[in-house]
Protein backbone atom coordinates (compact mmCIF):
# COMPACT_ATOMS: atom_id res chain seq x y z
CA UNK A 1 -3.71 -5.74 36.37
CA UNK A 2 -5.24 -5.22 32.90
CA UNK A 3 -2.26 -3.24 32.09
CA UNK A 4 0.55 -5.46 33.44
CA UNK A 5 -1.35 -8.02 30.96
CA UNK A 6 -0.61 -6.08 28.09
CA UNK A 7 2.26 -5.27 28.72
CA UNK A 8 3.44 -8.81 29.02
CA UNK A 9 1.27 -9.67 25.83
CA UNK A 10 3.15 -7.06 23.84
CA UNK A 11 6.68 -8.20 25.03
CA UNK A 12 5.82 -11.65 24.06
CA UNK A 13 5.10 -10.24 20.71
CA UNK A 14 8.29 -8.64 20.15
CA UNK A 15 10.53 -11.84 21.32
CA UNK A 16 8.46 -13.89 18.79
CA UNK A 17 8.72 -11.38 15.78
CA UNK A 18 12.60 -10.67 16.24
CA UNK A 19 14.13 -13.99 15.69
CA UNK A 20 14.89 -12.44 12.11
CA UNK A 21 16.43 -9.59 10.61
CA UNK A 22 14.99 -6.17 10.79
CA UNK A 23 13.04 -5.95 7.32
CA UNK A 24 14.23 -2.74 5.54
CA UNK A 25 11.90 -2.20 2.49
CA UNK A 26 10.08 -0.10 -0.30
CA UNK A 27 6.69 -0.49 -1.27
CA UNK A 28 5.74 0.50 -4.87
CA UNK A 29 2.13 -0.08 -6.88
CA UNK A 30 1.54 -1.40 -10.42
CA UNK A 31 -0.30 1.22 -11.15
CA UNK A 32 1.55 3.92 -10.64
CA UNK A 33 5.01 2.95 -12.05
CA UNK A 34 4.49 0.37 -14.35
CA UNK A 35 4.28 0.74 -18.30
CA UNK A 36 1.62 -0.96 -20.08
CA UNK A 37 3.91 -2.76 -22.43
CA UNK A 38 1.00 -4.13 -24.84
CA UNK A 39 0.04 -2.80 -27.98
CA UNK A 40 -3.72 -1.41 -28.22
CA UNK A 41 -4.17 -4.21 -30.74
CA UNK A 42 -3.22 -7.04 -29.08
CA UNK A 43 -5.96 -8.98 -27.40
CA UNK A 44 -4.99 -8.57 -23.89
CA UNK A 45 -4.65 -4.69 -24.07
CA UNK A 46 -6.58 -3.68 -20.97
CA UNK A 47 -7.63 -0.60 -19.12
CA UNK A 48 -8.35 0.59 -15.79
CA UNK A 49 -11.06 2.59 -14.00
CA UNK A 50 -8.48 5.30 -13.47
CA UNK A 51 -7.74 5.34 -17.20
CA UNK A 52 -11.64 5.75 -17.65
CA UNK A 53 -11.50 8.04 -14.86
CA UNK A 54 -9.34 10.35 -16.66
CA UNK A 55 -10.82 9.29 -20.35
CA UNK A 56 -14.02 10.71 -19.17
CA UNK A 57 -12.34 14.52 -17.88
CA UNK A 58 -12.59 13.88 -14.32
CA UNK A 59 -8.24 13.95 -13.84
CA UNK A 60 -5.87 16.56 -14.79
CA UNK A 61 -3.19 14.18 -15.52
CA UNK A 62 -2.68 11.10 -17.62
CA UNK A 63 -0.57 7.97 -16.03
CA UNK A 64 1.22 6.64 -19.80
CA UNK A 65 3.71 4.59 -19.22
CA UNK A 66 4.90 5.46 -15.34
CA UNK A 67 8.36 5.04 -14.81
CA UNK A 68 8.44 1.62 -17.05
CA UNK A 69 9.22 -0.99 -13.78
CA UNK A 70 6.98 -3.84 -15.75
CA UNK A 71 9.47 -4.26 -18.03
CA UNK A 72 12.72 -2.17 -15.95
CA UNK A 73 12.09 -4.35 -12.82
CA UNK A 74 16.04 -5.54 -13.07
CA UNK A 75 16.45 -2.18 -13.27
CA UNK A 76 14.51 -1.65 -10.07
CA UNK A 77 16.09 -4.63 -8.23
CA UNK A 78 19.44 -3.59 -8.52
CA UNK A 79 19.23 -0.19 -6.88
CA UNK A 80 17.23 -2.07 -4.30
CA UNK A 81 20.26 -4.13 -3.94
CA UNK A 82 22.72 -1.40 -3.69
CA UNK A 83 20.51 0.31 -0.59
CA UNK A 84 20.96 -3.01 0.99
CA UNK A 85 16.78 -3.58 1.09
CA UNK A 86 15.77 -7.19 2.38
CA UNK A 87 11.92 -6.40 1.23
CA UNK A 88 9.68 -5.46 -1.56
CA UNK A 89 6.41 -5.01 -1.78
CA UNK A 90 4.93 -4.58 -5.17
CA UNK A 91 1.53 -5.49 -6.96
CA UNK A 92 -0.22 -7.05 -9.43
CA UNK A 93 -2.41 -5.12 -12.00
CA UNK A 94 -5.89 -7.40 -11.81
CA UNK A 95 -6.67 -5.24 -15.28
CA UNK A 96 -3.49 -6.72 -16.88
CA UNK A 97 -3.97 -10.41 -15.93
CA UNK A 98 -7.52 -10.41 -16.50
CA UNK A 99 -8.44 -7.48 -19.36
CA UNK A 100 -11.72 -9.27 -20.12
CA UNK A 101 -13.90 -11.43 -17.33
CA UNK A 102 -12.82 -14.80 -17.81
CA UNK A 103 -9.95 -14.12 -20.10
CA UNK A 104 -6.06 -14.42 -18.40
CA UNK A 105 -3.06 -13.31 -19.64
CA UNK A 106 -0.77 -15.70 -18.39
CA UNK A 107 2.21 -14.52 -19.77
CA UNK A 108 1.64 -11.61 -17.75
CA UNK A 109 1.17 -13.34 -14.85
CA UNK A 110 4.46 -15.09 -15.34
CA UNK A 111 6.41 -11.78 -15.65
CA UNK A 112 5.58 -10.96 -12.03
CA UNK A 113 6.68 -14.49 -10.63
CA UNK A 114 9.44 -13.66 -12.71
CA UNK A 115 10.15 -10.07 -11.08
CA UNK A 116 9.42 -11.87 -7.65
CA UNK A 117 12.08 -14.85 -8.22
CA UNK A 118 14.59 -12.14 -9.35
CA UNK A 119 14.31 -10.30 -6.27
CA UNK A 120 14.81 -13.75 -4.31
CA UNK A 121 18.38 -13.91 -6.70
CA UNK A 122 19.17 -10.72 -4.86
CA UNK A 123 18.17 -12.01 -1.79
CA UNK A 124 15.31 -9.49 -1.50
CA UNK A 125 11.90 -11.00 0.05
CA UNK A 126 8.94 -11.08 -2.61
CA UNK A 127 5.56 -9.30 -0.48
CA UNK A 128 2.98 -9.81 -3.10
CA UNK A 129 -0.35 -6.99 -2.96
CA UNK A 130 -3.15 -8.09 -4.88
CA UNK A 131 -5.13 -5.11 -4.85
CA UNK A 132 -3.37 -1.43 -4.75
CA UNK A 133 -6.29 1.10 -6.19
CA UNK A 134 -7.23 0.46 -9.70
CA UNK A 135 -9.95 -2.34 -10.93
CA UNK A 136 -10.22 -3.44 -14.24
CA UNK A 137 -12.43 -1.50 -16.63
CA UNK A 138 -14.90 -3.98 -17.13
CA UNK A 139 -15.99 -3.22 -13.30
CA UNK A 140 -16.67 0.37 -13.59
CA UNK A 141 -19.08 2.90 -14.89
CA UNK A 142 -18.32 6.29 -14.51
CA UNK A 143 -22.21 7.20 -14.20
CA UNK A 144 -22.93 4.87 -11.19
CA UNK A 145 -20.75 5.60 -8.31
CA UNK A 146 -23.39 2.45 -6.21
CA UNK A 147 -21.80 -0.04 -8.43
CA UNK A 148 -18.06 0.77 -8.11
CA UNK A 149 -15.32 -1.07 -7.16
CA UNK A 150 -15.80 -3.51 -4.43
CA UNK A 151 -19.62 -3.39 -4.47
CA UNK A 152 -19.74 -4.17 -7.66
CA UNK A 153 -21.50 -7.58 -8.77
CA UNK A 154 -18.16 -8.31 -11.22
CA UNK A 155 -16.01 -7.66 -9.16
CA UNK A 156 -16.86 -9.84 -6.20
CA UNK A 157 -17.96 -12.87 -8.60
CA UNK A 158 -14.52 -12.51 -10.66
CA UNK A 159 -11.81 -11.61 -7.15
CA UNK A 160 -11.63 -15.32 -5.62
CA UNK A 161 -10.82 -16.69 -9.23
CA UNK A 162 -7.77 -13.66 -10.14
CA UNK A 163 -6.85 -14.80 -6.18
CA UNK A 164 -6.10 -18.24 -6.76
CA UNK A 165 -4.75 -18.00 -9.99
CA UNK A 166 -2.32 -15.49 -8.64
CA UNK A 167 -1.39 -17.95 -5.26
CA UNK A 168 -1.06 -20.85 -7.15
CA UNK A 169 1.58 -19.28 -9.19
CA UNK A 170 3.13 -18.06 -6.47
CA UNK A 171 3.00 -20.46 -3.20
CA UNK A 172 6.35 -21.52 -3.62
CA UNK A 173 7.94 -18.17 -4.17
CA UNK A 174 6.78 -16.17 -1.32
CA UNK A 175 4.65 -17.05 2.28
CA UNK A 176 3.91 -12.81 1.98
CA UNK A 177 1.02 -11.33 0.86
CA UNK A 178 -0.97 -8.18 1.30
CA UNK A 179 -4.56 -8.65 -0.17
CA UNK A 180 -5.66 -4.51 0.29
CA UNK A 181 -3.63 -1.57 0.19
CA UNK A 182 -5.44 1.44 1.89
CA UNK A 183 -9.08 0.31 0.87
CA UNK A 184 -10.00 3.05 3.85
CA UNK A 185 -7.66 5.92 1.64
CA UNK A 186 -9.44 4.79 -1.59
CA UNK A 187 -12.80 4.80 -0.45
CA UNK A 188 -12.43 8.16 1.34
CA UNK A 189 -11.05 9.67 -1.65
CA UNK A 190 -13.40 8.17 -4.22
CA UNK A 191 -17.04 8.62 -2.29
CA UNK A 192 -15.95 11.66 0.38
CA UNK A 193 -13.28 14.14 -1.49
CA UNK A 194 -14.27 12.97 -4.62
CA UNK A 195 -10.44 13.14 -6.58
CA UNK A 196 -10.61 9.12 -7.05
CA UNK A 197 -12.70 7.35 -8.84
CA UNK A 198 -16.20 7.22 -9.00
CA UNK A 199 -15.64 10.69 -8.21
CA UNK A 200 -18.62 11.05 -5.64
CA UNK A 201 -18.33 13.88 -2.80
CA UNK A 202 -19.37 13.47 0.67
CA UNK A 203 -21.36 10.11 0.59
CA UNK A 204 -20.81 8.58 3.82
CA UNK A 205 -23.22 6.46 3.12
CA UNK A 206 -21.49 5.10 0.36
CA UNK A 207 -18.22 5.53 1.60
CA UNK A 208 -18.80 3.12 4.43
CA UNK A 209 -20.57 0.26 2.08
CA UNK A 210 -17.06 0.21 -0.21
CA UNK A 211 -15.27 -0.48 3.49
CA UNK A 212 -17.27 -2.90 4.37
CA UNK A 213 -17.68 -4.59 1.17
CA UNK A 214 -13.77 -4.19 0.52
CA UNK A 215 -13.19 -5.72 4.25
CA UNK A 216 -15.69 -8.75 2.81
CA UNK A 217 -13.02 -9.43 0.20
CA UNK A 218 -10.38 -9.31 2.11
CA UNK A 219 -11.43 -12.06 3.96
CA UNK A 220 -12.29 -14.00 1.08
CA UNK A 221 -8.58 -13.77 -0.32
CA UNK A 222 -7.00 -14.38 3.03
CA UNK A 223 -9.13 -17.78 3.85
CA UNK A 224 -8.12 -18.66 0.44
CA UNK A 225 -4.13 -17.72 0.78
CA UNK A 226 -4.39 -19.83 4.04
CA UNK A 227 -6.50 -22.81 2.32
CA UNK A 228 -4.05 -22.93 -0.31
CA UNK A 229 -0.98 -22.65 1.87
CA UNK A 230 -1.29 -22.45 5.84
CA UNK A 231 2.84 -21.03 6.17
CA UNK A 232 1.37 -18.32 4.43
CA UNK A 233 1.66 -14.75 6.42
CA UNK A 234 -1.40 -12.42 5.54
CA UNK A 235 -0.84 -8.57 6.19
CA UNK A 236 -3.14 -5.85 6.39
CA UNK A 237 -1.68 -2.62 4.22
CA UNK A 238 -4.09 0.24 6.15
CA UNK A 239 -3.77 3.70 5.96
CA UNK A 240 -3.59 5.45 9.57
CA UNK A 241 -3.39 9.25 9.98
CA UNK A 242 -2.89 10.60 13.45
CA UNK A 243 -5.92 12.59 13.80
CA UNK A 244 -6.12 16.03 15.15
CA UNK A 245 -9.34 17.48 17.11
CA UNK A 246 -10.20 20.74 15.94
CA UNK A 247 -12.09 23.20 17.99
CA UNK A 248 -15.00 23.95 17.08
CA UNK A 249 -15.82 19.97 16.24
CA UNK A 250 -17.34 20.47 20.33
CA UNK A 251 -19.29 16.96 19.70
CA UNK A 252 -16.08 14.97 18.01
CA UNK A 253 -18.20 14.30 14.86
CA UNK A 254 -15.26 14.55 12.14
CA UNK A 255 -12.94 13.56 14.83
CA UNK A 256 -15.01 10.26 15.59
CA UNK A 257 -15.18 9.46 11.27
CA UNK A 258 -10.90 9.71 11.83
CA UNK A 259 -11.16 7.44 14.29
CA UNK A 260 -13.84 5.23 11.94
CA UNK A 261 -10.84 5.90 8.68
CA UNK A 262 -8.42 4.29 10.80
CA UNK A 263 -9.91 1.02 12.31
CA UNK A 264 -13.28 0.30 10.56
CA UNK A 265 -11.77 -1.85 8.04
CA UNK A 266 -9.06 -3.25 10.38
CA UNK A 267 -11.65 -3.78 12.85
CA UNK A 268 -13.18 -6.71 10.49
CA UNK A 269 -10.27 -8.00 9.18
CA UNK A 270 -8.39 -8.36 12.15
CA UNK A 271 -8.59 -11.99 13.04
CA UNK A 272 -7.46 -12.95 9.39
CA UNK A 273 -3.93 -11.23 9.38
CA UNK A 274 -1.24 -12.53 10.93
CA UNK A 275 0.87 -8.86 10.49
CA UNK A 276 -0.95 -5.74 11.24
CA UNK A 277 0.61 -3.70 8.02
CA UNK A 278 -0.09 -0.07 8.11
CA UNK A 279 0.87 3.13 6.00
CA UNK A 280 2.02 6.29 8.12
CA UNK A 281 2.76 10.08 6.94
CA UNK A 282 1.05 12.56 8.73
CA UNK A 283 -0.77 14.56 11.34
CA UNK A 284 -4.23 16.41 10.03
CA UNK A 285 -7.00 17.88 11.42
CA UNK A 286 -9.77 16.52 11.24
CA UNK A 287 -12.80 18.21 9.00
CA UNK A 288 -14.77 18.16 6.31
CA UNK A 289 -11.83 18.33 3.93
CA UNK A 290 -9.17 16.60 5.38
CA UNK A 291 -5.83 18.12 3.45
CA UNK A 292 -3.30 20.19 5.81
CA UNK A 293 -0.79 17.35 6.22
CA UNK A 294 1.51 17.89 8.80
CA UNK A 295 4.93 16.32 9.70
CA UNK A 296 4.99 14.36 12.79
CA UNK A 297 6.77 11.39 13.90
CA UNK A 298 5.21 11.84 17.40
CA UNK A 299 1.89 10.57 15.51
CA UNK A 300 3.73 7.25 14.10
CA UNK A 301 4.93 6.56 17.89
CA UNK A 302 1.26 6.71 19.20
CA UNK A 303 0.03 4.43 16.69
CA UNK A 304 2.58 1.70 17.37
CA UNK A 305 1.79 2.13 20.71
CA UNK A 306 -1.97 1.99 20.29
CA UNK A 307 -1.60 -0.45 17.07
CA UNK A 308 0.44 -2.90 19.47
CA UNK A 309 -2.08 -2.79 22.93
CA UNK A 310 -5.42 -3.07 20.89
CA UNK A 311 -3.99 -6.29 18.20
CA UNK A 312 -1.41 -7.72 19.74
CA UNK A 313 0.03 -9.19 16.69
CA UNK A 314 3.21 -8.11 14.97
CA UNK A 315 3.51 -4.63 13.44
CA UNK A 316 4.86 -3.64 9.86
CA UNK A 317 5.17 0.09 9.11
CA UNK A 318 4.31 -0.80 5.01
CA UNK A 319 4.93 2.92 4.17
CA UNK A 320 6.35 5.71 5.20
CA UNK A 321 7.35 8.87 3.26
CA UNK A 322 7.25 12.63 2.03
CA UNK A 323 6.82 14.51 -1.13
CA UNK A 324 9.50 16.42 -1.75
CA UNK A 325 10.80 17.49 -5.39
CA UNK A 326 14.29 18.77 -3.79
CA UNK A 327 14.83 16.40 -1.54
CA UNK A 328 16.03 17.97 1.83
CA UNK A 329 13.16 17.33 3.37
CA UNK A 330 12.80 13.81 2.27
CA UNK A 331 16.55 13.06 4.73
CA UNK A 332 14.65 15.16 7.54
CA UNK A 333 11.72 13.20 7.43
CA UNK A 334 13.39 9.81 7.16
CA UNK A 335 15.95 10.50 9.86
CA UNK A 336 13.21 11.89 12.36
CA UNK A 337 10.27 8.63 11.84
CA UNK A 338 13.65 6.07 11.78
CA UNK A 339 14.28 7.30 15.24
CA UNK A 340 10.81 6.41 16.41
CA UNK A 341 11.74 2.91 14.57
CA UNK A 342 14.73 2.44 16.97
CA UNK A 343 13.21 3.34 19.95
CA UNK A 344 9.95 1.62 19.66
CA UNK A 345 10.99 -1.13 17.83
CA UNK A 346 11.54 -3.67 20.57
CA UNK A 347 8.79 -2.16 22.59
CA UNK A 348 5.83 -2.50 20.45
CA UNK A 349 6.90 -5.86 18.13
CA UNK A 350 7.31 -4.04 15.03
CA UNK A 351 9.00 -6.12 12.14
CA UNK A 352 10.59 -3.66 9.97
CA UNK A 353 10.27 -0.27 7.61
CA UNK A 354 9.22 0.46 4.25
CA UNK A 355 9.92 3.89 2.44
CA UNK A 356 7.27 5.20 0.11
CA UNK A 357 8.43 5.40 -2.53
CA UNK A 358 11.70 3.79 -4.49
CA UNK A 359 10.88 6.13 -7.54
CA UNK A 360 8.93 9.14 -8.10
CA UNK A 361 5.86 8.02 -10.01
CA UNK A 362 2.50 8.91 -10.54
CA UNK A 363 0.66 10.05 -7.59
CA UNK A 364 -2.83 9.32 -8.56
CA UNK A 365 -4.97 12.78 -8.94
CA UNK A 366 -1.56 14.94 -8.14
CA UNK A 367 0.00 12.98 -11.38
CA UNK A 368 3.97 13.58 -11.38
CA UNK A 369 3.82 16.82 -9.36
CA UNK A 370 4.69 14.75 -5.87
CA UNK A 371 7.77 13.34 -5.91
CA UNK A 372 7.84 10.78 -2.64
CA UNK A 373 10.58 8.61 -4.60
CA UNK A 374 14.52 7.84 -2.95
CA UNK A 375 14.96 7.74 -6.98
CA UNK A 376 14.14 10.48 -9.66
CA UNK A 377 12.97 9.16 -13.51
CA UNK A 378 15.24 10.10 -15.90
CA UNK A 379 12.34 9.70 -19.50
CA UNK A 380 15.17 10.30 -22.10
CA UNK A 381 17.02 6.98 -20.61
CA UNK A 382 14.84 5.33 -18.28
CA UNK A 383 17.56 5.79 -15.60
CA UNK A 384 16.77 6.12 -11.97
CA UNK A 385 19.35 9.30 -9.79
CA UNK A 386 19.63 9.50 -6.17
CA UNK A 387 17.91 11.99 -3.75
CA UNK A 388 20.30 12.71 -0.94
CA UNK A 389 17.90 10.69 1.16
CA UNK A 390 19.64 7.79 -0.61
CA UNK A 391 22.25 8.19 1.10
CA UNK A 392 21.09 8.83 4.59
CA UNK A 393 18.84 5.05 3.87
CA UNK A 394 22.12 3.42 3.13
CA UNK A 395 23.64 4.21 6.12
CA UNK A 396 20.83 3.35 8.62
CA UNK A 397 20.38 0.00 6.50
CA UNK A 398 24.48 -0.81 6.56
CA UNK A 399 25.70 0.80 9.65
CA UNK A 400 23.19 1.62 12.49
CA UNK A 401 21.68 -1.83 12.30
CA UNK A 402 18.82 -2.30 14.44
């Protein structure tokens, strides 16, 4: 019985979500392709913790100016365009639009809501993400990884203020908005691996106060999205790896803290979203060092299927990609996940696709070595060129239509 009920549940889901168009999308991050287009005079120059980070020795490679999509977004929008994309999610720097606590750039602020009203000219949805990875650098010291990021005092007295100031510029531009992405992939990386900032290795302790401080501020910005403007949609952006039991793990101990990566943070969230959002690449095992990444869209079907019985809410794959500086493995990839898309689709309620990346840019602690983008940088112009996977988008997006 229990399983006829979800079953019914999930088709319920899927005749709801599909009144609309099949979302084809990209997700990019502030971050990592933006330049910082101030001058180190000016009085709303600002840095990050990962510009700290790497101030301080602890990365190999500087970030400079990206790919320059702050002030190349037309630029951006136009290939967008040309694939035929009806989505883009993209973030706002909190370092940029508040450099010093208290202090706003507004101007700043206004040349987002101007990226996002350009993108509704091209009749591309705006999916605003509040948070992607970096906090300003007034909320980080390199020598105390207890007070970083979301447990630190700044940061939670100063995120409800940079929240509404952000929604109440942009309520009537876009209902979409993503307060996280991959808190669960940040904190693992920052107090486990130790590549991210703070830097600290194998704290689970740690590691699991950032998730549930970061799942304390997620809340806060979705009750205040939906106070502010009840149409609104709130979607997580979670990073989900299909885990891989090895062994030797005979009592499921690393397998069990995959298990906790993937749904601790969703777990408290989960009756604030209206869209479970999640990020899917790969299979690994599952160990003390998590890194031997391996290609499988059989993973991505098993978490729609699981994603779909245990929230029963709509699903959004928010990104979905591979690293490949060639690019023949890039079409591979895409063509192999996009047929778990079609298939599952209708099954599990899922609302759409976004590809990781539409440029290569810089990938955190592997700088510009990892080149996930359906568009390579060109520095001497500033002009994006097309993998073949380019291609291979277009034609899913234009011809095999969902």
């Amino acid at each position: 019985m229990r399983a006829w009920i979800v079953s019914f549940a999930i088709f319920l889901i899927s005749q709801l979500s599909f009144s609309e168009a099949f979302w084809w999308g990209v997700s990019t991050s502030p971050y990592q392709t933006e330049d910082i287009a101030i001058s180190k005079d000016d009085t709303h120059f600002f840095k990050t913790d990962w510009d700290l980070f790497y101030e301080a020795g602890r990365l190999k490679y500087p970030k400079n100016d990206a790919v320059f999509s702050f002030t190349e977004y037309k630029r951006d929008i136009q290939k967008m365009k040309e694939l035929g994309l009806t989505h883009y999610r993209f973030g706002i720097e909190w370092a940029r639009i508040e450099p010093k606590i208290g202090s706003y750039n507004k101007e700043a602020l206004l040349h987002y809501k101007k990226i996002a009203m350009e993108l509704k000219k091209n009749n591309i949805t705006p999916i605003i993400c509040l948070w992607h990875w970096t906090f300003p650098s007034w909320a980080f010291d390199v020598k105390d990884p207890k007070t970083f990021g979301w447990m630190n005092e700044n940061v939670k007295q100063r995120w409800p203020d940079f929240v509404k100031l952000v929604i109440e510029e942009f309520k009537d531009v876009t209902i979409y908005y993503a307060p996280q992405n991959e808190p669960n992939a940040q904190s693992l990386a920052g107090f486990f691996m130790g590549i991210f900032p703070p830097g600290e290795k194998y704290s689970l302790k740690l590691y699991r106060q950032h998730i549930e401080d970061a799942a304390d501020a997620f809340i806060v910005a979705a009750d205040l999205i939906k106070k502010s403007y009840p149409q609104a949609q709130v979607m997580s952006v979670q990073n989900m790896i299909y885990w891989e039991k090895a062994w030797w793990d005979i009592t499921n101990f690393f397998y069990n803290l995959g298990d906790e990566f993937n749904y601790r943070h969703l777990e408290r969230i989960k009756d604030h979203i209206d869209i479970v959002g999640f990020n899917y690449y790969y299979r690994v095992k599952a160990s003390p060092f998590p890194n031997e990444r391996v290609i499988d869209p059989e993973g991505l079907k098993l978490l729609l299927l699981k994603l779909a019985e245990r929230y029963k809410k709509p699903l959004l794959i928010t990104e979905n990609g591979w690293a490949d500086p060639i690019g023949k493995i890039k079409t591979d990839y895409l063509l192999k996940h996009i047929e778990v898309v079609k298939e599952y689709r209708h099954k599990t309620g899922l609302l759409g696709y976004f590809y990781w990346s539409l440029i290569d840019n810089y990938e955190w602690a592997a700088g510009y070595e990892e080149k996930f983008g359906l568009f390579h940088f060109n520095p001497g112009d500033k002009s994006l060129q097309p993998y073949e996977v380019v291609d291979a988008l277009k034609k899913i997006v234009f011809e095999d239509k969902l």
